[in-house]
N, C-alpha and C. Protein backbone atom coordinates (compact mmCIF):
# COMPACT_ATOMS: atom_id res chain seq x y z
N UNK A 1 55.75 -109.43 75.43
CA UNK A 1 54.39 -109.70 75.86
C UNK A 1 54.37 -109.62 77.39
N UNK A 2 53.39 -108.57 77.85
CA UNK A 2 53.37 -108.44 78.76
C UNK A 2 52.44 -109.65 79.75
N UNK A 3 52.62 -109.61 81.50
CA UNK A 3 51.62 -111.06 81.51
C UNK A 3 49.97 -110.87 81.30
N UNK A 4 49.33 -109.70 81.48
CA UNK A 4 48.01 -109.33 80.91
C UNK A 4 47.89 -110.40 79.51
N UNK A 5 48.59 -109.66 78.90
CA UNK A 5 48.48 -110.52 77.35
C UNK A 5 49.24 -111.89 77.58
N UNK A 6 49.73 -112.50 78.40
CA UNK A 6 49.98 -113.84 78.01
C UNK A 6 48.91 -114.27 78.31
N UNK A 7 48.35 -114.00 79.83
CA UNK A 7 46.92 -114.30 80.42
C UNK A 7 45.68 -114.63 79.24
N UNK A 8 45.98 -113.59 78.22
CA UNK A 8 44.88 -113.34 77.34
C UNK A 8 45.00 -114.43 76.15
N UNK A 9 46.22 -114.19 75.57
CA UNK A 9 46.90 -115.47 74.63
C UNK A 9 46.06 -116.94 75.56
N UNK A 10 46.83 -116.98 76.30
CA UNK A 10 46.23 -118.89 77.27
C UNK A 10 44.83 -119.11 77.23
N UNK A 11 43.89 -117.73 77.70
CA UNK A 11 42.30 -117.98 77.72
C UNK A 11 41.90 -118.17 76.69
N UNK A 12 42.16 -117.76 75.50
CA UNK A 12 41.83 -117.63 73.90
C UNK A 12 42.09 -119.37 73.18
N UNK A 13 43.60 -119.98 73.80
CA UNK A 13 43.12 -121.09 73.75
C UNK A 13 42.79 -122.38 74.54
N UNK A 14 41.94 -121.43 75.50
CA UNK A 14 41.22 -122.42 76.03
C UNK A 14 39.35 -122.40 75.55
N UNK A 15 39.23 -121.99 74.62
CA UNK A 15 37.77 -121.43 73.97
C UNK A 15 37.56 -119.95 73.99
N UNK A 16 36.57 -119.65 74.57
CA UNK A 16 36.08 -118.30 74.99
C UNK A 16 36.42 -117.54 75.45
N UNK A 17 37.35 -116.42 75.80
CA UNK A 17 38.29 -115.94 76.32
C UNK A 17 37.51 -114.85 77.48
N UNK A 18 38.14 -114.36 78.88
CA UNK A 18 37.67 -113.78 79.47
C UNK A 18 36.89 -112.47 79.34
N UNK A 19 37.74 -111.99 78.42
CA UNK A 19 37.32 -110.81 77.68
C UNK A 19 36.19 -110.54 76.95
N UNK A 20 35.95 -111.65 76.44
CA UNK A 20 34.44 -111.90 75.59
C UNK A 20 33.81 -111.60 76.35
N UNK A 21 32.62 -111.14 75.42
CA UNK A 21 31.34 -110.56 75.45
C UNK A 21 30.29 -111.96 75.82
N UNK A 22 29.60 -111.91 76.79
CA UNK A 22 28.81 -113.14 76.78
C UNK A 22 27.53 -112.86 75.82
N UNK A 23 26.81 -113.77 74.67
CA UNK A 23 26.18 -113.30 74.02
C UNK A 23 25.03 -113.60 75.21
N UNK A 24 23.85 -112.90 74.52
CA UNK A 24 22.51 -112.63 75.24
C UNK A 24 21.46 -113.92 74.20
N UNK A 25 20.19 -113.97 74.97
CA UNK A 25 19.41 -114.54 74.24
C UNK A 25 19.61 -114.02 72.70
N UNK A 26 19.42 -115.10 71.44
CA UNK A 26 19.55 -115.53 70.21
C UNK A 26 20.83 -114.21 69.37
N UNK A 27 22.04 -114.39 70.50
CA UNK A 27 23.17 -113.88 70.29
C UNK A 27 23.89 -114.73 70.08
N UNK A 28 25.22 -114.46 69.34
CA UNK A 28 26.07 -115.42 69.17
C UNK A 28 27.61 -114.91 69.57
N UNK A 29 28.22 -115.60 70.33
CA UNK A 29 30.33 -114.63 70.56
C UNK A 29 31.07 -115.13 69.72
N UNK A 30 31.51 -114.68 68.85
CA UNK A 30 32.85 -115.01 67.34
C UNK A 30 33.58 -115.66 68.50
N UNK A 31 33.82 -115.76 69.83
CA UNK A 31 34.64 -116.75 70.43
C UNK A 31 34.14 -117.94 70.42
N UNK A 32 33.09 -118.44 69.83
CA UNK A 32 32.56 -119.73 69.86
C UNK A 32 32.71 -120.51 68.48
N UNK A 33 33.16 -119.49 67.41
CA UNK A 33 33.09 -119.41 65.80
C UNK A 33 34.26 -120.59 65.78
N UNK A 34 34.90 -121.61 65.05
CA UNK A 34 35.80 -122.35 65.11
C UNK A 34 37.29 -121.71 64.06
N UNK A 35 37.70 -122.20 64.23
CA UNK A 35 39.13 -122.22 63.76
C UNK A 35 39.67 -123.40 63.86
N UNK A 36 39.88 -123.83 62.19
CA UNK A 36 39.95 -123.01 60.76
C UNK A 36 38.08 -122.52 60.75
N UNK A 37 37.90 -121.98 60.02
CA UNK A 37 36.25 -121.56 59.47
C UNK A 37 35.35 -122.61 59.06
N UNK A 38 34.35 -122.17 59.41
CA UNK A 38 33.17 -122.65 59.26
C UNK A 38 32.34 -122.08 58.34
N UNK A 39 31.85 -122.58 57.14
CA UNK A 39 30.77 -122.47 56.04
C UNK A 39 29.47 -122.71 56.56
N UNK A 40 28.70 -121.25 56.47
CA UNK A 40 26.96 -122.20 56.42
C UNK A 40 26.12 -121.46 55.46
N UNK A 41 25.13 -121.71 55.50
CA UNK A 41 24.24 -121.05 54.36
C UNK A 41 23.79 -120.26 55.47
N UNK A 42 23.44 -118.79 55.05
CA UNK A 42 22.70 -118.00 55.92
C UNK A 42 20.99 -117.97 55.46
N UNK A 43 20.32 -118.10 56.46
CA UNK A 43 18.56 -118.43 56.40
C UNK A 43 18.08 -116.60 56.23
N UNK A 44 18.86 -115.52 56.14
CA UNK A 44 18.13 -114.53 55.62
C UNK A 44 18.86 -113.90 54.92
N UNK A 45 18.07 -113.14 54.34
CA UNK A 45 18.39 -112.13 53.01
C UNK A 45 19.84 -110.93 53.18
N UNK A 46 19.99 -111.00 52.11
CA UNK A 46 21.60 -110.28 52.23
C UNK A 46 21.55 -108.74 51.02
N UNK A 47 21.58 -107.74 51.32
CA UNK A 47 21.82 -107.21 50.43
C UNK A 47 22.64 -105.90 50.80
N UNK A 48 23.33 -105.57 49.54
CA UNK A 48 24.29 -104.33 49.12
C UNK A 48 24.05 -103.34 48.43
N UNK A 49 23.91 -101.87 48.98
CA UNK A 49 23.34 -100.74 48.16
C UNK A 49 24.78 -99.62 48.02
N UNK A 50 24.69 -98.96 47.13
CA UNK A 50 25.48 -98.06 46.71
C UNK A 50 24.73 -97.13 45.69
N UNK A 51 25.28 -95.46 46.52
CA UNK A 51 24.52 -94.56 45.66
C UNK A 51 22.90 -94.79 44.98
N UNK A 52 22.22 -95.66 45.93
CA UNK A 52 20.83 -95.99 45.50
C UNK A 52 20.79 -96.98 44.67
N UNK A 53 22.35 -97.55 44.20
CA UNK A 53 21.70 -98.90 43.26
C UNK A 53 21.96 -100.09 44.33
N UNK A 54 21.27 -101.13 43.69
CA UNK A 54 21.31 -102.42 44.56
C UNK A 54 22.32 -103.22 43.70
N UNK A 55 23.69 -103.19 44.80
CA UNK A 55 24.69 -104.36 44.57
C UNK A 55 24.59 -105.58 44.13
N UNK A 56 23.85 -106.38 45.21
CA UNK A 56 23.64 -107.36 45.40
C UNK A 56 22.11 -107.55 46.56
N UNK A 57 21.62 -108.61 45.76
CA UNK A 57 20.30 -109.17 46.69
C UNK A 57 20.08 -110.11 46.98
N UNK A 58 20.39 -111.05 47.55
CA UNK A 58 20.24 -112.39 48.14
C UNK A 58 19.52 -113.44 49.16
N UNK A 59 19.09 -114.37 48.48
CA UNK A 59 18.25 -115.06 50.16
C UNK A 59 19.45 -116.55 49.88
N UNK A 60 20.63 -116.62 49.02
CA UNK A 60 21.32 -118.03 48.69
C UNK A 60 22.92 -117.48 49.20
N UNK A 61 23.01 -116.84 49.72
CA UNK A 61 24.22 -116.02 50.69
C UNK A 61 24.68 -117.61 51.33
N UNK A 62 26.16 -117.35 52.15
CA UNK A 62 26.73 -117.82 52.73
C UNK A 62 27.71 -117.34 53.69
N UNK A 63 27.62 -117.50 54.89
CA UNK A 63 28.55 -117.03 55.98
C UNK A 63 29.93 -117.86 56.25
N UNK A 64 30.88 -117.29 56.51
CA UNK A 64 31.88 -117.77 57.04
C UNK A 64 31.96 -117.00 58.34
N UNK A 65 32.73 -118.23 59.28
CA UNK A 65 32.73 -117.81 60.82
C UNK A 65 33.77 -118.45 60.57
N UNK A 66 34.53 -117.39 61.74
CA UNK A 66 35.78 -117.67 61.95
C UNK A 66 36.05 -116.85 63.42
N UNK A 67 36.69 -117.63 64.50
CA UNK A 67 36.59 -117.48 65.71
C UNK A 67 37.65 -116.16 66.02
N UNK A 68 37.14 -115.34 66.22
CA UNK A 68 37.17 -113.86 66.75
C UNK A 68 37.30 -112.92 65.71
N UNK A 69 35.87 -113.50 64.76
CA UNK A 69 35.57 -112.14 63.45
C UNK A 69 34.26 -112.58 63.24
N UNK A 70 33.27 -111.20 62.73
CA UNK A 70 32.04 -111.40 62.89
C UNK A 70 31.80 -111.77 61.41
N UNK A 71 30.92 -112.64 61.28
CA UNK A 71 30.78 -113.47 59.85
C UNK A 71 30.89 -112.84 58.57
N UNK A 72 31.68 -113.40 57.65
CA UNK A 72 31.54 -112.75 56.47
C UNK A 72 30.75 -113.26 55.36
N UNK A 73 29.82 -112.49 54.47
CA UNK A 73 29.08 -112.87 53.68
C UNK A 73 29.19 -113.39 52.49
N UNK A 74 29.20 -114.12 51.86
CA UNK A 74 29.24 -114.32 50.09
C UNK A 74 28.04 -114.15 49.69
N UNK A 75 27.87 -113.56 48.67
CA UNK A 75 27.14 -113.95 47.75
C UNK A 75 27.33 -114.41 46.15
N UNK A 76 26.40 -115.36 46.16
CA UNK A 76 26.51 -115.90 44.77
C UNK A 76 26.50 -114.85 43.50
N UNK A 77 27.37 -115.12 42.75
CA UNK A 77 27.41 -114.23 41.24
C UNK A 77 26.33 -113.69 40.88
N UNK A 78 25.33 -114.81 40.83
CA UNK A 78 23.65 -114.96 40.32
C UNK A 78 22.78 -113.72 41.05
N UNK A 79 23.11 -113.18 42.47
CA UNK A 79 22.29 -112.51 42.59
C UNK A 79 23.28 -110.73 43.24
N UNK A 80 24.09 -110.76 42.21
CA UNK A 80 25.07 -109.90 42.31
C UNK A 80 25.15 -108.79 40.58
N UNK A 81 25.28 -107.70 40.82
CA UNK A 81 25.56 -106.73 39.43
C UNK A 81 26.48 -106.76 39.38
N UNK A 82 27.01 -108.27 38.76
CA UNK A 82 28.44 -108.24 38.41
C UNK A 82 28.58 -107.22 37.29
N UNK A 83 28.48 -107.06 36.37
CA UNK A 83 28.44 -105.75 35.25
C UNK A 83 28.81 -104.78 35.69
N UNK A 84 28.46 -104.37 37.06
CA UNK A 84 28.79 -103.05 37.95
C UNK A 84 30.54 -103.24 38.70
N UNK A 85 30.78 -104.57 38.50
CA UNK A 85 31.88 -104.70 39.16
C UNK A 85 33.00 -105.06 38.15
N UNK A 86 34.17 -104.25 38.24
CA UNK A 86 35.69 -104.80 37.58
C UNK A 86 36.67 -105.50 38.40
N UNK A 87 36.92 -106.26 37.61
CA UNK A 87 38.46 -107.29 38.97
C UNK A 87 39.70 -106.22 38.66
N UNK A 88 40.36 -106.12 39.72
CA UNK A 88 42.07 -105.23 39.48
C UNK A 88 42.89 -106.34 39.92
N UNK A 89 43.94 -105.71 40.14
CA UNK A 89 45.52 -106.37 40.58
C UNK A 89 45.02 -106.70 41.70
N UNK A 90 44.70 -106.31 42.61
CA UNK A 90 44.71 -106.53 44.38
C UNK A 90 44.46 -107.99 44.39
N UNK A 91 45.31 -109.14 45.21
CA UNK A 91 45.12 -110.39 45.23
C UNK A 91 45.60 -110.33 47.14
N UNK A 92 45.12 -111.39 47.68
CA UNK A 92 45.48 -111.62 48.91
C UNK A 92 45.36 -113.06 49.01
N UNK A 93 45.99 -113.18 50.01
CA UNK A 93 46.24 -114.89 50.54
C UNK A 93 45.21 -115.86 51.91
N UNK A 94 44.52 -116.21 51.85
CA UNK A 94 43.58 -116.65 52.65
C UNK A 94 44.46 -118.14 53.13
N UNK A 95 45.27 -118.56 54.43
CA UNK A 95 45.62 -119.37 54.71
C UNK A 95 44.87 -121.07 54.60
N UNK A 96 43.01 -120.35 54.74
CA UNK A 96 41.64 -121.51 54.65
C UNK A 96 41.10 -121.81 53.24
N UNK A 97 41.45 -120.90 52.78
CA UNK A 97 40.39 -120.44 51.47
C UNK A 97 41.20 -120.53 50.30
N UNK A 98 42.45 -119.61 50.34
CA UNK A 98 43.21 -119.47 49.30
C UNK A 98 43.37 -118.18 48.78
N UNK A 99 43.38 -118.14 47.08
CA UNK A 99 44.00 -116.54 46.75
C UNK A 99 42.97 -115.86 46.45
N UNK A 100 42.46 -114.57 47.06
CA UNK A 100 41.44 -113.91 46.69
C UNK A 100 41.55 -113.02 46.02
N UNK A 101 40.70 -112.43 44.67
CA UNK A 101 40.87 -111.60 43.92
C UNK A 101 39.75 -110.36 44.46
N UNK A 102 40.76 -109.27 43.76
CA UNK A 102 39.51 -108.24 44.42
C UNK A 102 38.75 -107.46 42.97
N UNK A 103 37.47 -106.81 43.96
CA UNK A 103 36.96 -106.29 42.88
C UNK A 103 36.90 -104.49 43.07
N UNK A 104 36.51 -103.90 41.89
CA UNK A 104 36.03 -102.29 41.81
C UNK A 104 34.86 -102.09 41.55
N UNK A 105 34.01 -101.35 42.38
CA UNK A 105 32.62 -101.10 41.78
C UNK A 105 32.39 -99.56 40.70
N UNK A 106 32.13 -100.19 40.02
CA UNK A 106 31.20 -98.57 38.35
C UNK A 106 30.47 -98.08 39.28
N UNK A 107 30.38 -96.85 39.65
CA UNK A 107 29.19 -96.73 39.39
C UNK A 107 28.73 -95.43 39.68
N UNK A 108 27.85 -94.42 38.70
CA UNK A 108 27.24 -93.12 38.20
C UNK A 108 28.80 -92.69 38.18
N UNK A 109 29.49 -93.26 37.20
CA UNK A 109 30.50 -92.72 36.70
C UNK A 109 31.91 -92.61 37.59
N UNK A 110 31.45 -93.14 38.58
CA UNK A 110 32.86 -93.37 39.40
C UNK A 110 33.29 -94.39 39.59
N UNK A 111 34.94 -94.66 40.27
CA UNK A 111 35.44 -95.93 40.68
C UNK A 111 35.38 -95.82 41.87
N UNK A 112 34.83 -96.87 42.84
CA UNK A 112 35.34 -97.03 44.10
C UNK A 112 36.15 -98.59 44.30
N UNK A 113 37.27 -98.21 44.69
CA UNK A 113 38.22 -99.45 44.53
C UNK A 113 37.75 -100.35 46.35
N UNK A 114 38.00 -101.66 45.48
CA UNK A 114 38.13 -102.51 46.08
C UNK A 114 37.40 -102.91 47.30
N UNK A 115 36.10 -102.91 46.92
CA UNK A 115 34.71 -103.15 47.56
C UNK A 115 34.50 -104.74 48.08
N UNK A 116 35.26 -105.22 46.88
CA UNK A 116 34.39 -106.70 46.87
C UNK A 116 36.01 -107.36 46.67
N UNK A 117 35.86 -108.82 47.29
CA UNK A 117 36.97 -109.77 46.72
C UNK A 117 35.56 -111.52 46.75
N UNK A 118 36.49 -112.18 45.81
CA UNK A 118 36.09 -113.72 45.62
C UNK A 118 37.42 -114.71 45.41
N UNK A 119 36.87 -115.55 45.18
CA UNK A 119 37.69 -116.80 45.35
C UNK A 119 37.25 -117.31 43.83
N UNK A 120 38.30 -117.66 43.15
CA UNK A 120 37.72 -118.07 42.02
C UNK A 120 38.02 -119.82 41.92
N UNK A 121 38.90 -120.33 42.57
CA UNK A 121 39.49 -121.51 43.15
C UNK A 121 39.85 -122.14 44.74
N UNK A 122 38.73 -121.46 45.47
CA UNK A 122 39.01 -122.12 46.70
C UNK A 122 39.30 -123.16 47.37
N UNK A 123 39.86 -123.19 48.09
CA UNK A 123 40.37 -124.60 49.05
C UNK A 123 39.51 -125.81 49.23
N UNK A 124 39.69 -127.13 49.46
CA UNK A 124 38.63 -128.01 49.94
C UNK A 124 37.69 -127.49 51.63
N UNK A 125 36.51 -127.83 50.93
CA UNK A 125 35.67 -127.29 52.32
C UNK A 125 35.29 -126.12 52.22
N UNK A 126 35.74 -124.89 51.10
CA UNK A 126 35.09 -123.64 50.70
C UNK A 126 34.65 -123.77 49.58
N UNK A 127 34.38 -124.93 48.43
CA UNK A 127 33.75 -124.97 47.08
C UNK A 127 32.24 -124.05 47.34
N UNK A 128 31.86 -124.03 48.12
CA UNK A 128 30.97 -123.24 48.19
C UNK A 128 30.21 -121.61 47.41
N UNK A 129 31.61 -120.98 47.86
CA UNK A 129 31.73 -119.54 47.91
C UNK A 129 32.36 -119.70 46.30
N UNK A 130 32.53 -121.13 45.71
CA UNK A 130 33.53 -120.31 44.50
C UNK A 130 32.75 -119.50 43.69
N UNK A 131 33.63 -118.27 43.29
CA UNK A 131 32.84 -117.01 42.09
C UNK A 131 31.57 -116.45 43.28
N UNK A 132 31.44 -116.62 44.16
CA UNK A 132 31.05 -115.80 44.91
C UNK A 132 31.43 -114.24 45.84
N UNK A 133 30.46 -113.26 45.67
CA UNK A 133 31.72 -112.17 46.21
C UNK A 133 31.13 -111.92 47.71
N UNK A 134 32.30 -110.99 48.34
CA UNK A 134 32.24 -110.37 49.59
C UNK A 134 32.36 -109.46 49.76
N UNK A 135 31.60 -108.55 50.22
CA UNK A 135 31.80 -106.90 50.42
C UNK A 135 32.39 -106.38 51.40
N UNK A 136 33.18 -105.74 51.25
CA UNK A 136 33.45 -104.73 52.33
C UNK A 136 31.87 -103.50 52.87
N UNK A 137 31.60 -103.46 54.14
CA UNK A 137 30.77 -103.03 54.42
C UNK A 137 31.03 -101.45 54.59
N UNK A 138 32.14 -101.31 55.04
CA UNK A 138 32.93 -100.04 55.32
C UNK A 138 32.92 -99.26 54.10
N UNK A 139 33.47 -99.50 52.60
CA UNK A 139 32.96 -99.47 51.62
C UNK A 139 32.41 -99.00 50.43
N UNK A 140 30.57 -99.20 51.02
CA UNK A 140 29.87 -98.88 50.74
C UNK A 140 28.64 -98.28 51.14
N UNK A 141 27.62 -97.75 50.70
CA UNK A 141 27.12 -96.78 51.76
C UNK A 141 25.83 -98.17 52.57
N UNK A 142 25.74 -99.13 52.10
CA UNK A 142 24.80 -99.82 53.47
C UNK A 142 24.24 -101.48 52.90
N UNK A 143 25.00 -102.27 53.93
CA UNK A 143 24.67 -103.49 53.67
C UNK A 143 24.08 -103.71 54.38
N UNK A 144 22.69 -105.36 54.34
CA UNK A 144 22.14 -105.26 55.28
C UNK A 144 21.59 -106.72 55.20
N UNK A 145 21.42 -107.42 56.41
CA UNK A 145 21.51 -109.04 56.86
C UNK A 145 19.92 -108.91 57.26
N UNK A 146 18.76 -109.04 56.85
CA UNK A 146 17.40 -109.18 57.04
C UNK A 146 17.29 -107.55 56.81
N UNK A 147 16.61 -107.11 57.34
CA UNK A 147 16.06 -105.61 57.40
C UNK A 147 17.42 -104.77 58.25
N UNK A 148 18.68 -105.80 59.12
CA UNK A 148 19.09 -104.98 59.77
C UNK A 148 20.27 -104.48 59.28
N UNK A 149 20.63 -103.11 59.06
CA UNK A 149 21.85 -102.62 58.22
C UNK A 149 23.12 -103.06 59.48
N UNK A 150 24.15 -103.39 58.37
CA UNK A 150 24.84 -103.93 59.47
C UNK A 150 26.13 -102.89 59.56
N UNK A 151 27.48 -103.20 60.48
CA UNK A 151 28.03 -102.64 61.06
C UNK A 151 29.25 -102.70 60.41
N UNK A 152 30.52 -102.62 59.67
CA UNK A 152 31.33 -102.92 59.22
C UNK A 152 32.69 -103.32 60.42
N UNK A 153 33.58 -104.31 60.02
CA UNK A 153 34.02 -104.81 61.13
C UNK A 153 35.19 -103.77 60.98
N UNK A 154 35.66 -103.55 61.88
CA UNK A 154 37.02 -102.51 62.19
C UNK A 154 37.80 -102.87 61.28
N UNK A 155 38.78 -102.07 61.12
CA UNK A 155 40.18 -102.47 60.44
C UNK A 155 40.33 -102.35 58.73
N UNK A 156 40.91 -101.78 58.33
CA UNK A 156 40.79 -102.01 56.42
C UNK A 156 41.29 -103.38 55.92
N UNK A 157 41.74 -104.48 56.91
CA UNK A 157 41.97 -105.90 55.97
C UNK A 157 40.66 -107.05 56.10
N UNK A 158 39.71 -106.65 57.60
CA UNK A 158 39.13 -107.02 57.31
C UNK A 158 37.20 -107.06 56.94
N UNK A 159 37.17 -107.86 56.43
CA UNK A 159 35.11 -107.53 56.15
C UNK A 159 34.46 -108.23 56.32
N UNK A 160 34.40 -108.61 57.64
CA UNK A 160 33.08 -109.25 58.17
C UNK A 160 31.69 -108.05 58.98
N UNK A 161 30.80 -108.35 58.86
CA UNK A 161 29.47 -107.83 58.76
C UNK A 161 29.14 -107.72 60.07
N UNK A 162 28.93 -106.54 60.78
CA UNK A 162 28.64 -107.01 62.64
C UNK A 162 26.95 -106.43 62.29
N UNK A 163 26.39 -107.36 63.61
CA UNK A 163 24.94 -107.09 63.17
C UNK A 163 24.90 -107.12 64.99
N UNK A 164 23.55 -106.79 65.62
CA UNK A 164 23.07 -106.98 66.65
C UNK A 164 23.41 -108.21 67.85
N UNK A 165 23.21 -109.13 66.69
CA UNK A 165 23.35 -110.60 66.59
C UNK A 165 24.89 -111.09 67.22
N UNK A 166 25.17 -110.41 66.92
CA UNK A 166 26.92 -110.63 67.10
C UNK A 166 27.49 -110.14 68.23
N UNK A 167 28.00 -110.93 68.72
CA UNK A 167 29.17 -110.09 70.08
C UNK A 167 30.10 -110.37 69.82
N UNK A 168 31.28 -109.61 70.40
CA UNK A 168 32.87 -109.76 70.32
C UNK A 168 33.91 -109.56 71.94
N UNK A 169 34.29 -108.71 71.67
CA UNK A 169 34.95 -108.01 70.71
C UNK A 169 35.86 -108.87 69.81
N UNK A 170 35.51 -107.73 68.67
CA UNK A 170 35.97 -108.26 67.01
C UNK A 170 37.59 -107.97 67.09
N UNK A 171 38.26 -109.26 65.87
CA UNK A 171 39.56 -109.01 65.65
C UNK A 171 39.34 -107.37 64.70
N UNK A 172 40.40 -106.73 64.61
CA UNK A 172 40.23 -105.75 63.74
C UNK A 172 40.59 -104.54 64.81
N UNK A 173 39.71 -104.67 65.83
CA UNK A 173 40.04 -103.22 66.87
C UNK A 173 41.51 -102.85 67.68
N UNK A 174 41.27 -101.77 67.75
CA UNK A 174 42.15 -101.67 68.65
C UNK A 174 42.56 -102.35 69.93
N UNK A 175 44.09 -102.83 69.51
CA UNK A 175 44.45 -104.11 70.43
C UNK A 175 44.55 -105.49 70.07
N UNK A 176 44.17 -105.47 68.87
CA UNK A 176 43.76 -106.65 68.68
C UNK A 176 44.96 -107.41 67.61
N UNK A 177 45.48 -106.61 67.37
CA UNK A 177 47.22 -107.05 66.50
C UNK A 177 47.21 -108.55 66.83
N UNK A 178 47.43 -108.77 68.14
CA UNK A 178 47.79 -110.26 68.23
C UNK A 178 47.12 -111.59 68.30
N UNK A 179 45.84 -111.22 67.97
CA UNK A 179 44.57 -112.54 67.98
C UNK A 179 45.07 -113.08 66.51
């Protein structure tokens, strides 16, 4: 580690790191997001389209924030085409959350693997999200947080949702190995 990056390591935990993006009026910086994560209910509508069908449609969504990643969405089963979706092998380890299962979306006759993961037994403090899923935004062809289609966060491990709203820079990019 060079001293640039120790510099960077020390500011990171001292809150907000130099590097951050200062958010603007009714902006928010994933450097302010806490660690471990934070659960909230999100106050607007959530939805997931593919090949013209609707994934998922939601106004009972839930965000997770987690400090230097732009929020990730759940949505509840209830307003999800689970029918459209199969669970596979793919499992991962959430240090906050726990073991996440992933999903495959059907659909007009194709597979696209591993769109979606949930929690079917989450940790204390995520009962929330249980049987709730999360999309990868990258994905699919367009998710979208109110009217605004959002941005998929860099990287193939992770899927949090970048919107307008959001400043970073996001874990996931280039450089970012060591956050």
């Amino acid at each position: 580690m060079d001293e640039s990056e120790v510099r960077k390591y020390r500011s990171m935990q001292r809150g907000r790191p130099d590097h951050a993006v200062r958010p603007g009026p009714a902006q928010e910086s994933v450097w302010d997001y806490p660690r471990p994560p934070r659960v909230e209910r999100c106050t607007e509508l959530v939805r997931v389209v593919h090949r013209g069908q609707t994934i998922a449609d939601s106004g009972e969504a839930f965000r997770v924030l987690e400090t230097a990643s732009p929020p990730t969405f759940y949505i509840p089963a209830a307003d999800v085409d689970v029918a459209s979706l199969r669970s596979n092998d793919q499992t991962t380890f959430c240090e906050w959350k726990g073991r996440a299962l992933y999903w495959d979306l059907h659909c007009d006759g194709e597979v696209f693997a591993n769109v979606a993961w949930s929690y079917r037994d989450p940790w204390a403090g995520f009962d929330v999200i249980r049987d709730a899923f999360a999309f990868f935004a990258g994905r699919l062809d367009a998710c979208f947080v109110g009217e605004e289609r959002v941005r998929p966060q860099k990287g193939d491990f992770y899927g949090g949702w970048v919107t307008s709203q959001i400043v970073g820079p996001f874990k996931g990019e280039p450089g970012t190995e060591g956050w």
